[in-house]
Protein backbone atom coordinates (compact mmCIF):
# COMPACT_ATOMS: atom_id res chain seq x y z
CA UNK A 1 -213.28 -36.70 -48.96
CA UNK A 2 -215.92 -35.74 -51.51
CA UNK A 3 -215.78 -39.07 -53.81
CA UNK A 4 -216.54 -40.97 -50.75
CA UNK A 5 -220.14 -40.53 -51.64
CA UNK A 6 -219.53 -41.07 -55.44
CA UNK A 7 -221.08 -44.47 -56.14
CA UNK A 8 -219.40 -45.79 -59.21
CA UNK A 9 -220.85 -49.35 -60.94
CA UNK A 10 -218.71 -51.90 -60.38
CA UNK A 11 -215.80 -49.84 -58.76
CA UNK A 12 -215.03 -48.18 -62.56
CA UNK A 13 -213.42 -45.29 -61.60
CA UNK A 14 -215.00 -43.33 -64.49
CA UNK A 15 -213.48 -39.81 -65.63
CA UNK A 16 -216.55 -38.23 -66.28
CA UNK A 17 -218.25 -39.12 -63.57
CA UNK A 18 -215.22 -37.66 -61.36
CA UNK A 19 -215.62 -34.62 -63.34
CA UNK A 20 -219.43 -34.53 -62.21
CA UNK A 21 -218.63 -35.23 -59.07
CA UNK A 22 -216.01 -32.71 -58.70
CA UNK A 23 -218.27 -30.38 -60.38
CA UNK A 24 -221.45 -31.06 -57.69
CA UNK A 25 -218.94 -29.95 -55.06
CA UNK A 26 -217.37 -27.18 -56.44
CA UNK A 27 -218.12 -23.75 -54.70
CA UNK A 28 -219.58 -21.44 -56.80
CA UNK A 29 -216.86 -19.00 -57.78
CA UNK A 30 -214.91 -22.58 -58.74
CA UNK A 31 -218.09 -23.16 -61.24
CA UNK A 32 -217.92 -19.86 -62.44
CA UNK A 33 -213.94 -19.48 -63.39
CA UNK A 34 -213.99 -23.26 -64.54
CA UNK A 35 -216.69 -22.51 -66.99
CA UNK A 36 -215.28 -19.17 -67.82
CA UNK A 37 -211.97 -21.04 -68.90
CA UNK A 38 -213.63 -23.93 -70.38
CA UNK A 39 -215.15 -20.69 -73.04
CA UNK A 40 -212.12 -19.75 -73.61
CA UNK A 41 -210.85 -22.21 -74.52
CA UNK A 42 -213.54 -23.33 -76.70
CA UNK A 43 -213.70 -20.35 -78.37
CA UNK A 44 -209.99 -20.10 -79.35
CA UNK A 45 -210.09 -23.60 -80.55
CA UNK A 46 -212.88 -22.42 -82.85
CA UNK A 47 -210.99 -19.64 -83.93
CA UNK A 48 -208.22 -20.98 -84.60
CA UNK A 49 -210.46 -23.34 -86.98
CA UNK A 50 -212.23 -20.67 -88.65
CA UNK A 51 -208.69 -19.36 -89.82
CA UNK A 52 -207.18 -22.73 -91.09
CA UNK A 53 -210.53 -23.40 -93.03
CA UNK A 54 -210.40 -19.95 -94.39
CA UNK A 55 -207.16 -20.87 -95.58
């Protein structure tokens, strides 16, 4: 498995670092859709804050 080759210090099994690792071996379409839906996201959070502090 890919995290087989994560090193992590002193066996902390560190979300982030999963995510980074999980990124590095993503294929690219992966990258692409997970970064597409990460905007999304993002941006509808943001919008969604624009309106309540237009409120």
């Amino acid at each position: 498995m890919w995290y087989e080759n994560v090193r992590f210090e002193d066996n902390v099994t560190d979300a982030c670092s999963i995510r980074r690792a999980e990124w590095r071996f993503m294929s690219m379409k992966e990258r692409i859709i997970d970064a597409f839906l990460r905007n999304v996201a993002h941006s509808s959070r943001e919008k969604v804050r624009k309106r309540e502090s237009s409120w």
